[in-house]
Protein backbone atom coordinates (compact mmCIF):
# COMPACT_ATOMS: atom_id res chain seq x y z
CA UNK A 1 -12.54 8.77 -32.00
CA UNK A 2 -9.54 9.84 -29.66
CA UNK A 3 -7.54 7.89 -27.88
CA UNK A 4 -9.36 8.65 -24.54
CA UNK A 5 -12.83 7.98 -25.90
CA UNK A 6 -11.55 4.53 -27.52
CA UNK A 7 -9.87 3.77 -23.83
CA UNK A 8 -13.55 4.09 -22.09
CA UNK A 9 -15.26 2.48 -24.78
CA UNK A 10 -13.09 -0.87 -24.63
CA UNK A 11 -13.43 -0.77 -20.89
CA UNK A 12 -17.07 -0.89 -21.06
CA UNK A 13 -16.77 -3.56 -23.92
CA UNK A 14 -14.67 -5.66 -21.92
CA UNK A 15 -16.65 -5.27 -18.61
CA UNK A 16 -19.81 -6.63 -20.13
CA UNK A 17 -17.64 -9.44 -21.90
CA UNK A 18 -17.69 -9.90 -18.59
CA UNK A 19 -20.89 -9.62 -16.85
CA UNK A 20 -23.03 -11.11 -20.13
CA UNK A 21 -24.04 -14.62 -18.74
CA UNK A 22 -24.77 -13.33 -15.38
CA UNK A 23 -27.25 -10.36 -16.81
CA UNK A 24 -28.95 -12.58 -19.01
CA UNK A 25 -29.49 -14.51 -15.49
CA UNK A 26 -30.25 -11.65 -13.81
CA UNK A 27 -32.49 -10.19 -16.49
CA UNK A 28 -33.89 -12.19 -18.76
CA UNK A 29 -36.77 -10.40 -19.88
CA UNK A 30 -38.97 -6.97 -19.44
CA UNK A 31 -40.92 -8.35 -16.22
CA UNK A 32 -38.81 -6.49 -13.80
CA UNK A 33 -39.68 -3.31 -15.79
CA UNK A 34 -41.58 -0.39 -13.89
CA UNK A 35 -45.18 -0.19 -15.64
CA UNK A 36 -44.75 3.62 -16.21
CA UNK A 37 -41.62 2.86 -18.76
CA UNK A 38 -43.16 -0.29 -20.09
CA UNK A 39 -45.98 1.89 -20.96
CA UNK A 40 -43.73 4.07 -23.18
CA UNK A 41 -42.28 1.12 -24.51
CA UNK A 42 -45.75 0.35 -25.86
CA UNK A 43 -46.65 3.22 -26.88
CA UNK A 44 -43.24 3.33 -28.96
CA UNK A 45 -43.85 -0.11 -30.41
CA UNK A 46 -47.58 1.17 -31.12
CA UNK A 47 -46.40 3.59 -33.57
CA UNK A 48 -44.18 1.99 -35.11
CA UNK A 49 -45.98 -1.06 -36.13
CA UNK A 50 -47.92 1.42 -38.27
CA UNK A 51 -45.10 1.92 -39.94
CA UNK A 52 -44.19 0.00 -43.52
CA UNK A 53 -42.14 -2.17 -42.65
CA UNK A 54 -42.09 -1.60 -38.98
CA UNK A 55 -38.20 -1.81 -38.54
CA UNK A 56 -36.70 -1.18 -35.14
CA UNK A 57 -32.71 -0.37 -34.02
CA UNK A 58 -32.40 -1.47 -30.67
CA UNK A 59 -29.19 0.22 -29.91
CA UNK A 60 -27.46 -1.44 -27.41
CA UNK A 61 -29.86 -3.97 -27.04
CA UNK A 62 -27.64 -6.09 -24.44
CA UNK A 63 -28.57 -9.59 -24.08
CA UNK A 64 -31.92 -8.91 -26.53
CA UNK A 65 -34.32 -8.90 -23.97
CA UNK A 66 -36.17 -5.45 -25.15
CA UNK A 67 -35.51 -6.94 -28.89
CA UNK A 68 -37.84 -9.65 -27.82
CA UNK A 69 -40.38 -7.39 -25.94
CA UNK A 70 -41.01 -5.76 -29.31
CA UNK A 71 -40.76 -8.38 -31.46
CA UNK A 72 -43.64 -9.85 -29.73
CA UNK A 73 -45.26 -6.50 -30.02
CA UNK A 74 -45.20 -6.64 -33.93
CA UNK A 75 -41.67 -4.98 -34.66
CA UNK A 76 -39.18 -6.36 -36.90
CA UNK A 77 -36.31 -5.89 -34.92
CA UNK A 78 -32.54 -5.52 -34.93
CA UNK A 79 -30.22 -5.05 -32.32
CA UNK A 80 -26.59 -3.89 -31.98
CA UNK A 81 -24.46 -3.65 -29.31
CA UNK A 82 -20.83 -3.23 -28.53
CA UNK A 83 -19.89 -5.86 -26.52
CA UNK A 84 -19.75 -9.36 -28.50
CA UNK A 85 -20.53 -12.21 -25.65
CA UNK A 86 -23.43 -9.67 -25.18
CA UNK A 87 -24.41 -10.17 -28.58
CA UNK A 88 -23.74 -13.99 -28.29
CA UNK A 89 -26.49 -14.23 -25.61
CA UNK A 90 -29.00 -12.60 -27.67
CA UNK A 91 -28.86 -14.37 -30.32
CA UNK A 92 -28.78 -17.62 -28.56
CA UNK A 93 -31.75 -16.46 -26.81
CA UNK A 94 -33.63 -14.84 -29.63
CA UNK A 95 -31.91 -16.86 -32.75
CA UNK A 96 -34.71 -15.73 -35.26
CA UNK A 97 -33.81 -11.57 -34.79
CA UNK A 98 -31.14 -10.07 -36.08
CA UNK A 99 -27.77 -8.92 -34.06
CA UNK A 100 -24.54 -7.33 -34.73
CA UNK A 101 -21.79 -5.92 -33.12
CA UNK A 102 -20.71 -2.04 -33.55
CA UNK A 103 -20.48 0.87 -32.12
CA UNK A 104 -23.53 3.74 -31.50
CA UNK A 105 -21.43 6.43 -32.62
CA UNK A 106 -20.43 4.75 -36.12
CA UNK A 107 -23.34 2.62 -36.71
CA UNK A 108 -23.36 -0.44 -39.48
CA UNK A 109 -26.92 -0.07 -41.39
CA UNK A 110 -27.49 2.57 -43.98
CA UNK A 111 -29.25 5.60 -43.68
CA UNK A 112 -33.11 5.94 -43.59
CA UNK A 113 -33.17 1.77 -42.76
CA UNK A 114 -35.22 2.05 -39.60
CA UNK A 115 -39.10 3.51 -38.07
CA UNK A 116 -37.89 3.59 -34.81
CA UNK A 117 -34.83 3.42 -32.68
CA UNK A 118 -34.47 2.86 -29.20
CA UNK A 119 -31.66 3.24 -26.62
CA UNK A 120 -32.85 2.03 -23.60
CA UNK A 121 -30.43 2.49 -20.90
CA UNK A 122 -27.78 2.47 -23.11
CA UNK A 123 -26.38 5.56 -22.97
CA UNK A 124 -25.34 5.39 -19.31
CA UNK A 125 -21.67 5.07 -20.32
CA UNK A 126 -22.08 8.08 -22.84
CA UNK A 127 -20.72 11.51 -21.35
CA UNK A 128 -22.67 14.32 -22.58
CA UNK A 129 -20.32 15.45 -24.98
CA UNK A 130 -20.29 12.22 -27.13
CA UNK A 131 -24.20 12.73 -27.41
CA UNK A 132 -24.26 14.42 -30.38
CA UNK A 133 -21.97 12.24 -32.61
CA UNK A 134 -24.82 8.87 -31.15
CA UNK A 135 -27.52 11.15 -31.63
CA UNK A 136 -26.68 11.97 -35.20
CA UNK A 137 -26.06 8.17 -36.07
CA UNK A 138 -29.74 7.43 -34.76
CA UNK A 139 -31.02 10.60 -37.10
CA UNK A 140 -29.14 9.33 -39.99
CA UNK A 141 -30.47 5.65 -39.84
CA UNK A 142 -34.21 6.78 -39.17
CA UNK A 143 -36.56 7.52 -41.23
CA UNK A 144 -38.48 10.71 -41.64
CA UNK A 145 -41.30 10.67 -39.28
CA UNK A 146 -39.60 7.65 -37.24
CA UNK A 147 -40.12 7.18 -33.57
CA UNK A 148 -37.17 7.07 -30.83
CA UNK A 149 -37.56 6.31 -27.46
CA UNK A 150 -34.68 6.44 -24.76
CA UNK A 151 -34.39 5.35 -21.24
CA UNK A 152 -31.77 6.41 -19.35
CA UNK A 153 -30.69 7.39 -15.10
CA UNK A 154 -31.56 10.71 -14.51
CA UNK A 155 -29.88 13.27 -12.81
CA UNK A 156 -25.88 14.91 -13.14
CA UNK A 157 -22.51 13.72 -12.87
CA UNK A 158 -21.35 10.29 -13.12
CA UNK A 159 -21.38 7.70 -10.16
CA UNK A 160 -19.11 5.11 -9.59
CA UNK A 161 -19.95 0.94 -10.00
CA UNK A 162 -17.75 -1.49 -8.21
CA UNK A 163 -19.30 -5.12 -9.07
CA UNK A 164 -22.25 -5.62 -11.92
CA UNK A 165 -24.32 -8.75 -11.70
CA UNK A 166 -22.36 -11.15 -9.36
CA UNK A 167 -18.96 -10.20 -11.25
CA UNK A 168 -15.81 -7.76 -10.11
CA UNK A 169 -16.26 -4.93 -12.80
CA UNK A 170 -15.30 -1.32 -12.12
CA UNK A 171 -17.40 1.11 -14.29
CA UNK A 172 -18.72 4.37 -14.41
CA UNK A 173 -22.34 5.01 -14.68
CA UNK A 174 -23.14 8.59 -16.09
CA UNK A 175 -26.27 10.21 -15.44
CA UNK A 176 -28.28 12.35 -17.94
CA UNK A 177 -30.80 15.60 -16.99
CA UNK A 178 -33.79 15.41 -19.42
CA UNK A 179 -33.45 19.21 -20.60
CA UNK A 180 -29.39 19.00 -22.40
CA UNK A 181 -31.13 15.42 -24.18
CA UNK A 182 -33.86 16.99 -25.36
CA UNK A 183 -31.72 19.98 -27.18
CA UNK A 184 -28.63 17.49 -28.39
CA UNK A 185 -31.46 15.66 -29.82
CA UNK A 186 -33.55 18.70 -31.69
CA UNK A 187 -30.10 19.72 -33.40
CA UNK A 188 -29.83 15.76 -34.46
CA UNK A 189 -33.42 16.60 -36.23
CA UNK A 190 -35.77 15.31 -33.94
CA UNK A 191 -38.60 16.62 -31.81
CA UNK A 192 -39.39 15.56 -28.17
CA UNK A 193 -43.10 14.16 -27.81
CA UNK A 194 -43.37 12.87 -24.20
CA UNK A 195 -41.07 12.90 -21.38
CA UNK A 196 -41.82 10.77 -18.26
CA UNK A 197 -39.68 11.21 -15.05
CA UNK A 198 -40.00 9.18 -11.85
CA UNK A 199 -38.15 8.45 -8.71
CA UNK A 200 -36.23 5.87 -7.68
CA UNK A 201 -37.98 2.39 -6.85
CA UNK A 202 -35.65 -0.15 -5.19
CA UNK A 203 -33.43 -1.26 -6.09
CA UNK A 204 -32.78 1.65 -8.61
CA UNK A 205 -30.55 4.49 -6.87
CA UNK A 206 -31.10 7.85 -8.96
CA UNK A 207 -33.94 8.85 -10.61
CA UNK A 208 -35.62 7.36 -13.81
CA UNK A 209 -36.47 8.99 -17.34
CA UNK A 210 -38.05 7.63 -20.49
CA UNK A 211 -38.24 10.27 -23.58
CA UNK A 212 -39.83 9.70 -26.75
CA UNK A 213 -39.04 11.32 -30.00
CA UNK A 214 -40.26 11.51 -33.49
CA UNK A 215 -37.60 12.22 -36.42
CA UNK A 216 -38.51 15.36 -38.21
């Protein structure tokens, strides 16, 4: 990691240090979700819970609130994020599921440990060339045939945040075009299955996307 990369990755740490207790407010659970992406959420959780066991990453799972979505759904489910009050919340919130801090680029389980792994809007502070170093991680802890699903805001460039969730936080949101994801994430070894793309409902500014994957 250089020394830029580790600059905008404790900035985003620190910002949602920040913002933790007033997300978990905000958002405590899926119900605010549009039903398009909560039906690729299901369909995600539907094939992994045919898996054996049915082990799920949530990568940058936040305050846990997908973790528990799935859970319910039949997944045993971990979650990892880099910000630790984040990680305080969820397991508060969620105390019999697993949680851990670390980093999606260097993650802490060993290879082949999961079915599935999901990144739901999690790689919005992710520039496009730091990709395929989280993509890879995700390839190396699935297992063959595992299922990925990722959510993310869709479009190009970055745009700029000034105040998250009733708190004075300046980040930078980075959006992601479906087609550049799809090939960082065949040379990680995995092949696209759906692709859903929507507009913006409020109060959601760019456009929406929710890809699944299946590890080759």
């Amino acid at each position: 990691m250089n020394d830029d990369s580790k600059m905008d990755r404790d900035r985003v740490r620190r910002a949602y240090d920040t913002v933790a207790d007033g997300y978990a407010a905000l958002l405590p659970d899926m119900r605010f979700e549009h039903r398009l992406d909560r039906a690729m959420i299901d369909e995600f959780a539907r094939a992994v819970v045919e898996s054996d066991p049915p082990t799920v990453l949530d990568a940058g799972c936040g305050t846990g609130r997908l973790a528990g979505y799935l859970s319910q759904r039949g997944c045993r489910v971990t979650g990892v994020d880099v910000s630790g009050e984040m990680i305080r919340n969820a397991r508060e919130t969620y105390p019999l599921l697993d949680f851990d801090v670390g980093d999606l680029a260097d993650l802490p389980y060993p290879s082949e440990a999961f079915a599935g792994v999901t990144a739901w809007y999690s790689l919005i502070h992710t520039p496009p060339q730091a990709l395929p170093d989280v993509f890879a991680e995700f390839s190396r802890v699935s297992r063959s045939g595992g299922s990925l699903l990722l959510g993310f805001q869709r479009g190009t460039g970055t745009r700029r945040i000034h105040g998250a969730y009733g708190y004075d936080v300046d980040m930078s949101a980075v959006l992601h075009d479906p087609d550049p994801i799809a090939q960082f994430l065949s040379k990680a070894g995995f092949t696209v299955s759906a692709v859903l793309t929507r507009g913006p409902e409020e109060p959601e500014k760019p456009g929406q996307a929710v890809m699944l994957a299946r590890r080759v």
